[in-house]
Protein backbone atom coordinates (compact mmCIF):
# COMPACT_ATOMS: atom_id res chain seq x y z
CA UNK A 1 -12.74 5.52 -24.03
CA UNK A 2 -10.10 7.48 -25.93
CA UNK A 3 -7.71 5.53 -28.30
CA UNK A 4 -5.11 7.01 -25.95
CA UNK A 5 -6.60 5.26 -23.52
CA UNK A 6 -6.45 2.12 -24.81
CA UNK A 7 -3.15 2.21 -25.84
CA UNK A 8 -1.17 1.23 -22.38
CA UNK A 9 -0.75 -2.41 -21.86
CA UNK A 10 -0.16 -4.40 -19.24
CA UNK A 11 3.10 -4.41 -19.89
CA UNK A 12 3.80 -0.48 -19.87
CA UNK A 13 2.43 -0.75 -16.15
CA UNK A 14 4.75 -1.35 -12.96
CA UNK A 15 3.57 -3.91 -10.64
CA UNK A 16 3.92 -3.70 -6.53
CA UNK A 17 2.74 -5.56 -3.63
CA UNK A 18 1.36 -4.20 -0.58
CA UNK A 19 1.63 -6.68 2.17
CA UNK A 20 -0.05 -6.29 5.61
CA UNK A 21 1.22 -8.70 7.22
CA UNK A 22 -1.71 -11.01 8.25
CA UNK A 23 -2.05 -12.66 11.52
CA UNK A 24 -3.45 -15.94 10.11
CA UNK A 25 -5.93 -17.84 12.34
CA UNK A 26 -4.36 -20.60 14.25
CA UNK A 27 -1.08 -19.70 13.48
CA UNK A 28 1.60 -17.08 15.21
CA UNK A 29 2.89 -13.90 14.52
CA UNK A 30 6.32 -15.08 14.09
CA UNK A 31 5.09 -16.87 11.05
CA UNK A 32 3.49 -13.83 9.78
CA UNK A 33 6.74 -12.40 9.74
CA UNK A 34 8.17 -15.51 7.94
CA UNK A 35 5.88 -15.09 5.29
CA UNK A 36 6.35 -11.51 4.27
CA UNK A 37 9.82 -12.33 4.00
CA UNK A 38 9.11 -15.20 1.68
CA UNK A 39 6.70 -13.66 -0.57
CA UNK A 40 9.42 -10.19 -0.27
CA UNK A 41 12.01 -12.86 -1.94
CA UNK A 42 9.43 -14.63 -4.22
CA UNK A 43 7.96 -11.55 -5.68
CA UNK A 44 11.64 -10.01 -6.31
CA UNK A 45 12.67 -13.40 -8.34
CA UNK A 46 9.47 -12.76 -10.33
CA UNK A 47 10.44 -8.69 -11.17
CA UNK A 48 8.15 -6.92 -9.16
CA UNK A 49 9.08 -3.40 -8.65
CA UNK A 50 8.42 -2.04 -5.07
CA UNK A 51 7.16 -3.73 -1.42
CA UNK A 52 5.29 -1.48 1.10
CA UNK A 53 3.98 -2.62 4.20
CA UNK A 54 1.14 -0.63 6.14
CA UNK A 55 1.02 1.02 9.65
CA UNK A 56 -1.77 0.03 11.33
CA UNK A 57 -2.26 -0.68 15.14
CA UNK A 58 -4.73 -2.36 17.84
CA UNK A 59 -5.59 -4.91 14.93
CA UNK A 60 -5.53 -8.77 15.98
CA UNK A 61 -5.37 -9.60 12.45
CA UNK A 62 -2.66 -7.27 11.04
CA UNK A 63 0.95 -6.96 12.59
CA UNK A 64 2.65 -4.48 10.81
CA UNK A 65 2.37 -1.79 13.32
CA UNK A 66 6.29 -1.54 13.96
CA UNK A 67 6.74 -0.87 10.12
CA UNK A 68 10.19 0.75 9.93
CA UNK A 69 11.37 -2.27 11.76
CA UNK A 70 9.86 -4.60 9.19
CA UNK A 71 10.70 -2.59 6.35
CA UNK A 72 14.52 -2.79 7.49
CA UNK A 73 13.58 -6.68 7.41
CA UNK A 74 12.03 -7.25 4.16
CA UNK A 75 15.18 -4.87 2.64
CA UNK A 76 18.06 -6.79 4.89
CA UNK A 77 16.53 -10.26 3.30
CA UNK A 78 16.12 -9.27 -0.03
CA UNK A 79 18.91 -7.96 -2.73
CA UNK A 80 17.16 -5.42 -4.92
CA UNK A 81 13.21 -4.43 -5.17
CA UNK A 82 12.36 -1.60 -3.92
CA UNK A 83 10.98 -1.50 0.15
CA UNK A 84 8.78 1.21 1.76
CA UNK A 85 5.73 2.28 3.61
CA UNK A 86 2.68 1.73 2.63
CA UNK A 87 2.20 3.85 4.60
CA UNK A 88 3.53 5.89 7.77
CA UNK A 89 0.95 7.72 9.56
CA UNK A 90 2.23 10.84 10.16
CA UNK A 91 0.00 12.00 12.89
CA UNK A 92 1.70 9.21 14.85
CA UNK A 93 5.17 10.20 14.85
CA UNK A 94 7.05 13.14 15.02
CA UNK A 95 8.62 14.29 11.78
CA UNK A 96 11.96 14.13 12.75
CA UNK A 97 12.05 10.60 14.18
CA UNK A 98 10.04 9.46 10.81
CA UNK A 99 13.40 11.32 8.84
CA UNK A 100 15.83 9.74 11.28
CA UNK A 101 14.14 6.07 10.70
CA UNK A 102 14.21 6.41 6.88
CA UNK A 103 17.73 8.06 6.78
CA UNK A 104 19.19 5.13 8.68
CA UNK A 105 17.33 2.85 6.40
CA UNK A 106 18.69 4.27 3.14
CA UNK A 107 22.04 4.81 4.38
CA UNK A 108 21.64 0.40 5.20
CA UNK A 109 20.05 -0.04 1.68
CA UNK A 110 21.04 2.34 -0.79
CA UNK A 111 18.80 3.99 -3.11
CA UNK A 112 15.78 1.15 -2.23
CA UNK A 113 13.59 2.91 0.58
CA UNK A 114 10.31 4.47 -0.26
CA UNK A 115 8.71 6.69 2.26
CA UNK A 116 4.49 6.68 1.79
CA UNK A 117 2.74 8.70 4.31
CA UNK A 118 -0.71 9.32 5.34
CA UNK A 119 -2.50 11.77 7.17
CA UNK A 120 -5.10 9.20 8.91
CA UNK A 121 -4.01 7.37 12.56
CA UNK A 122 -4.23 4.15 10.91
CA UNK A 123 -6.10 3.06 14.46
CA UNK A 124 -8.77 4.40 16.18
CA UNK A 125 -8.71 7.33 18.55
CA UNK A 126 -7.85 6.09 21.85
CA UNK A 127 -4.69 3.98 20.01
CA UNK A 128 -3.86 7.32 18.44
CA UNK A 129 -3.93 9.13 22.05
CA UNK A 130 -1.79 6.00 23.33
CA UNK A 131 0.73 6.38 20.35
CA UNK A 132 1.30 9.69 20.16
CA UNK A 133 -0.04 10.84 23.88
CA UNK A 134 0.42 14.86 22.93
CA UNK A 135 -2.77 15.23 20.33
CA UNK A 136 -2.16 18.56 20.01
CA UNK A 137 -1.58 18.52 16.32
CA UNK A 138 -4.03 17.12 14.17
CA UNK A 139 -4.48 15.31 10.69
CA UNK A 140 -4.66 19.06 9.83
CA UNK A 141 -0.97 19.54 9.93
CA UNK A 142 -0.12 16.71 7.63
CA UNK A 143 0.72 19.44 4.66
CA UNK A 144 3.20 21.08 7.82
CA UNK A 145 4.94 17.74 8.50
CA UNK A 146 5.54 16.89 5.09
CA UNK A 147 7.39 19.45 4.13
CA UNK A 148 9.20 19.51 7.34
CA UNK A 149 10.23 15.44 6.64
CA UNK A 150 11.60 16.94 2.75
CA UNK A 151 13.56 19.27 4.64
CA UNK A 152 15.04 16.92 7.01
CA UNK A 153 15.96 14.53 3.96
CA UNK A 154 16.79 17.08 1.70
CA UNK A 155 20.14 18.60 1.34
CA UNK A 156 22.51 19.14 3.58
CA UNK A 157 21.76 22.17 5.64
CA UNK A 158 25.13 22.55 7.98
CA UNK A 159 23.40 26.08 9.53
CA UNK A 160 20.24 24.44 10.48
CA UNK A 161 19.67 23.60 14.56
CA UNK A 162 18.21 20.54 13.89
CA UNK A 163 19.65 18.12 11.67
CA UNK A 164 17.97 14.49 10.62
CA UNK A 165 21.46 12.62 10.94
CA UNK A 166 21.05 9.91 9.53
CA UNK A 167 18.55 11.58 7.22
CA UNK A 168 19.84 15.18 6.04
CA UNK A 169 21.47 14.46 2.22
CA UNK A 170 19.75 10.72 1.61
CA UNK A 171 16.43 12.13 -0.52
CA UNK A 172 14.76 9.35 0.12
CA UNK A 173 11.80 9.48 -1.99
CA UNK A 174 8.38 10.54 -0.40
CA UNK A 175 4.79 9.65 -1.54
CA UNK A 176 1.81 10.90 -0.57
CA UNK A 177 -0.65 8.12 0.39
CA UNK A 178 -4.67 9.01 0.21
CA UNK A 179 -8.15 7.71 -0.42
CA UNK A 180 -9.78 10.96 -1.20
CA UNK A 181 -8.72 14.37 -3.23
CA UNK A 182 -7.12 15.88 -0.39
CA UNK A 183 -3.60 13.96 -0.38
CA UNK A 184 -4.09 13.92 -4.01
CA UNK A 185 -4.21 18.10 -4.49
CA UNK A 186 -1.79 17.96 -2.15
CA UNK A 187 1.06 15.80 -4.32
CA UNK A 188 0.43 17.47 -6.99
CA UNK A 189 1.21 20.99 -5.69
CA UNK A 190 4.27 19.48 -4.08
CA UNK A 191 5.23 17.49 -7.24
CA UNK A 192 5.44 14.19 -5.55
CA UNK A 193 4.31 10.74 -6.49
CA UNK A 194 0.70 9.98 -5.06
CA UNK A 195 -0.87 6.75 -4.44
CA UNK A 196 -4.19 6.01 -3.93
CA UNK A 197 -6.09 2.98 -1.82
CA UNK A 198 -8.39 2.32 -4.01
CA UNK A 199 -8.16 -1.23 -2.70
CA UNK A 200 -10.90 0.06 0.36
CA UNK A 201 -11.88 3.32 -0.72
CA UNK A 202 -12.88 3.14 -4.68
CA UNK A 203 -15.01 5.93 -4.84
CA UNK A 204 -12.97 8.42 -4.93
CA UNK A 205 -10.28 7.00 -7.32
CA UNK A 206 -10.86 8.89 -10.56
CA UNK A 207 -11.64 12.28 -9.01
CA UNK A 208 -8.28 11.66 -7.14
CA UNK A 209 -6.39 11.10 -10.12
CA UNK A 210 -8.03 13.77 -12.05
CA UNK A 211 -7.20 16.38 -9.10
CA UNK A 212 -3.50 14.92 -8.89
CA UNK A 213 -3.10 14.98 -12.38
CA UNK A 214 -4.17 18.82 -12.87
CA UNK A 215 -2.69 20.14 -10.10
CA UNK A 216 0.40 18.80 -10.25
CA UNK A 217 3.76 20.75 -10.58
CA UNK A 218 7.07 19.40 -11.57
CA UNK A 219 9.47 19.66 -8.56
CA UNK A 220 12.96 18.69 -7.88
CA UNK A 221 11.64 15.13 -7.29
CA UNK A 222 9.34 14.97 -10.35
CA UNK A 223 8.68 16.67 -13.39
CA UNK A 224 5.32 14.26 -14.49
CA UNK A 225 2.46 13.17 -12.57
CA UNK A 226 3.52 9.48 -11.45
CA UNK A 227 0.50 7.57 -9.65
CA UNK A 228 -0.65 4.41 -8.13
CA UNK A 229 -3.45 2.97 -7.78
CA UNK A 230 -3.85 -0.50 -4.80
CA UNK A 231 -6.01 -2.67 -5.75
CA UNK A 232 -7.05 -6.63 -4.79
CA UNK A 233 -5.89 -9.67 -6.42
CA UNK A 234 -7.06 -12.56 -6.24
CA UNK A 235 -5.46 -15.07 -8.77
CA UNK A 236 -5.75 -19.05 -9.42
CA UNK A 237 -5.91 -21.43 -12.01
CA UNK A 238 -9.51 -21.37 -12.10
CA UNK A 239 -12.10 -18.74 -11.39
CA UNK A 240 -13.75 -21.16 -8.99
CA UNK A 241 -10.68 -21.71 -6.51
CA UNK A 242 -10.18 -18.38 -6.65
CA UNK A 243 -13.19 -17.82 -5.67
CA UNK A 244 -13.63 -19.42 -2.71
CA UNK A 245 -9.99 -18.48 -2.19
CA UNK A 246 -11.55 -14.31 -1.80
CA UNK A 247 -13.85 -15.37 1.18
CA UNK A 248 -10.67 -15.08 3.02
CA UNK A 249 -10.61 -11.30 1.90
CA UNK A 250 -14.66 -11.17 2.44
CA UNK A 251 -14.52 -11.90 5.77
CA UNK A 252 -11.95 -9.69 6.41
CA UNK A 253 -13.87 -6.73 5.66
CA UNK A 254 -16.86 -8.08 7.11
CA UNK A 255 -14.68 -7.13 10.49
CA UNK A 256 -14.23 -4.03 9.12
CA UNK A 257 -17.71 -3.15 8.49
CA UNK A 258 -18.84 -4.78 12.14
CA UNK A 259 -15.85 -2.87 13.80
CA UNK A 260 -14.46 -6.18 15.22
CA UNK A 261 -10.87 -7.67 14.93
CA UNK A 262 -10.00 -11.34 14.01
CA UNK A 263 -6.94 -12.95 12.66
CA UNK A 264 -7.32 -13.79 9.06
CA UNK A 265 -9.98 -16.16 8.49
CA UNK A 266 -9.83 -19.54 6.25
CA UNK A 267 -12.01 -19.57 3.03
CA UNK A 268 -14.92 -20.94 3.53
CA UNK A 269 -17.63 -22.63 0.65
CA UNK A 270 -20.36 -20.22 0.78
CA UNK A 271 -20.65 -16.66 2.84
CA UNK A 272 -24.68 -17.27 2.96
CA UNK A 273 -25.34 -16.86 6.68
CA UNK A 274 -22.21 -15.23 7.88
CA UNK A 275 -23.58 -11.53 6.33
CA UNK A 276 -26.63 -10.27 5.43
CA UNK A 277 -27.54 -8.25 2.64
CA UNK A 278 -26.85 -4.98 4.04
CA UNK A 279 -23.50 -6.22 5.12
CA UNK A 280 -22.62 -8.16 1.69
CA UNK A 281 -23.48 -5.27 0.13
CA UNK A 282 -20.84 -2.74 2.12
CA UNK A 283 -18.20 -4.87 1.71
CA UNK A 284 -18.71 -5.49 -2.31
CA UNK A 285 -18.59 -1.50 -2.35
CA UNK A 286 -15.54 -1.06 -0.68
CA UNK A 287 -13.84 -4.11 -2.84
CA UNK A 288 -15.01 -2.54 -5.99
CA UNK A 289 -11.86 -3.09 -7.45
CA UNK A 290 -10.87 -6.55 -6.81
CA UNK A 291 -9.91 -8.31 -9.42
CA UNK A 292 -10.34 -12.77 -8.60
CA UNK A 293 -10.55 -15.25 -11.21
CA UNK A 294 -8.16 -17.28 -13.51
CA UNK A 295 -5.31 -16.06 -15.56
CA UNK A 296 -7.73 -14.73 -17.99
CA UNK A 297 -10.05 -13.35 -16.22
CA UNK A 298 -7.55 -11.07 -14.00
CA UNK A 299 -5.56 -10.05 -17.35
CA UNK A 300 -8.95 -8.98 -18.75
CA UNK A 301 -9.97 -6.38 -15.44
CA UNK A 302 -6.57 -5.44 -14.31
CA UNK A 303 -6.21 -3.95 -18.56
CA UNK A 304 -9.94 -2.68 -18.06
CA UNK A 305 -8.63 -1.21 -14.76
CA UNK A 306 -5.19 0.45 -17.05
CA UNK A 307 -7.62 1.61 -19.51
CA UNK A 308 -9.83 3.40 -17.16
CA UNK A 309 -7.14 5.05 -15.15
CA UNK A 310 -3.86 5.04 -17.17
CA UNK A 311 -2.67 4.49 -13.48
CA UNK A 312 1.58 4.15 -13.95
CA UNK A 313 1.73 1.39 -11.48
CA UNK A 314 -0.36 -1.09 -9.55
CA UNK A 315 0.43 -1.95 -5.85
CA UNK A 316 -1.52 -5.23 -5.63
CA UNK A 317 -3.28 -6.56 -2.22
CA UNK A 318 -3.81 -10.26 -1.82
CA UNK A 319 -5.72 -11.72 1.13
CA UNK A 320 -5.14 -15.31 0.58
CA UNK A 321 -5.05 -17.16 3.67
CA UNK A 322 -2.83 -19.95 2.45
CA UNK A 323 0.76 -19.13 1.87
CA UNK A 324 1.58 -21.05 -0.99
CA UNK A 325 -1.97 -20.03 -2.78
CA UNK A 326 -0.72 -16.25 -2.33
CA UNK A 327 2.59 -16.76 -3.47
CA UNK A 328 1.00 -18.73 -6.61
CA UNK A 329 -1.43 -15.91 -7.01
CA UNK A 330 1.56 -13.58 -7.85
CA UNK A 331 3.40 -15.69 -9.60
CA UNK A 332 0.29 -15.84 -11.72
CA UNK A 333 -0.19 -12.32 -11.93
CA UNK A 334 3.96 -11.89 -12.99
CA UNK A 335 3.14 -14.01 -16.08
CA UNK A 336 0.54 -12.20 -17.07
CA UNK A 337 1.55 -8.66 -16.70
CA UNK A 338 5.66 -9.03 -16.42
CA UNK A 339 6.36 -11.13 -18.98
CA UNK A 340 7.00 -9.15 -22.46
């Protein structure tokens, strides 16, 4: 490690949350909603700087699929953090309604929308085909549709024959979401900020940054590389609540890894007997970086995780199924890494 390296604090890095919005066993959707909007109004009290929510569909556990309606939530009950996607799929929508949706949103909230897009479905392929019925276009296009949606936003273009409106003239700024080097390369050459999911799909995070970083070229929107890096949080006073507070997030991706969908599961004491090896083994791989313990033992891999990376901002995941334990958790996390 380079003494470069290992001169960014905690303190030098931006912190986010990336909520989406759990469907909690037992208990409704409506209160799903409810708590976003809480932990939205906690986290802005506590100086976080940005909250995305995530597309994703045909999920009993997760119900942010309608995510420009919940964004427009989160911003119309808050006052001033940032509120964007986390991401839109593009392959879902067509570019102008995406530009249209975001337009109206910034001309409601001035200068505190964030557009993150991704190239996957977010669901699997018969959703998609419901969603979007004409699969013509592919993932394939995603480079196409990008620079269509900065055109949209961009300036005013009176000539044009179709016009984002609301949209045209709001700049509302666009990320490139990715877990792999493709969306990476890809904000780099466009000179737009790039975040990364490292939060499911760690192996690729350092080649991703490494492409981003050399590839990229200031633009209108940027002149240096700015990147994020998602990651999992788990915070409590003690490393032993906090871990038995994570089996929440286990079990989660035990679904994943099994293909099935479940509302968010209660901790539990011990995950012996709900995976097997094979199983416990996937889903430690794809939670490489999550970070669970007590104050001191998050502040310790969330710097280890700056001085690896030298990531500009973290966008911080917490499956906790109790609400008050997750809004604790990043109120933890604030006096660690907000407090100068």
């Amino acid at each position: 490690m380079s003494s470069t390296a290992q001169q960014k604090k905690l303190s030098d890095v931006k912190f986010s949350v990336l909520d989406l919005v759990p469907i909690l066993e037992g208990r409704t959707i409506a209160e799903s909603f409810k708590n976003s909007l809480d932990l939205a109004r906690h986290v802005e009290k506590l100086g976080y700087t940005r909250y995305w929510l995530a597309e994703h569909h045909n999920m009993q556990g997760i119900a942010s699929s309608a995510t420009t309606v919940l964004i427009g939530y989160i911003a119309g009950g808050t006052s001033n953090i940032r509120v964007g996607s986390g991401g839109i799929m593009l392959p879902n929508h067509a570019p102008l309604v995406v530009a249209e949706q975001f337009g109206t949103l910034e001309t409601l909230y001035p200068g505190r929308i964030d557009l993150g897009l991704g190239r996957a479905p977010g669901t699997d392929q018969l959703t998609a085909r419901a969603l979007r019925r004409d699969l013509i276009e592919s993932v394939e296009d995603f480079p196409k549709h990008v620079q269509e949606l900065r055109t949209y936003l961009g300036p005013v273009q009176s000539n044009a024959r179709v016009r984002a409106v609301p949209g045209e003239g709001t700049n509302v700024p666009i990320w490139i979401l990715g877990s792999s080097t493709f969306g990476a390369h890809l904000a780099g050459l466009m000179g737009l900020p790039y975040a990364f999911a490292s939060h499911f799909a760690p192996a690729a995070l350092q080649a991703a940054l490494k492409v981003y970083r050399d590839s990229f070229t200031p633009s209108d929107n940027l002149e240096a590389p700015y990147a994020i890096a998602c990651v999992n949080v788990v915070a409590a006073d003690t490393n032993a609540e906090a871990n038995n507070l994570v089996t929440t997030l286990y079990q989660a991706f035990l679904n994943v890894i099994r293909g099935t969908a479940n509302p968010q599961k209660p901790p539990v004491e011990s995950m012996d007997g709900l995976w097997d090896a094979s199983e416990q083994y996937a889903v430690q791989q794809m939670l490489r970086y999550s970070f669970v313990g007590g104050p001191k033992t998050v502040q310790e891999e969330l710097q280890s995780f700056v001085d690896d990376t030298q990531v500009d901002e973290i966008m911080i995941a917490s499956h906790i199924y109790d609400h008050q334990a997750r809004l604790k958790s990043y109120e933890l996390i604030a006096d660690l890494v907000l407090k100068v």
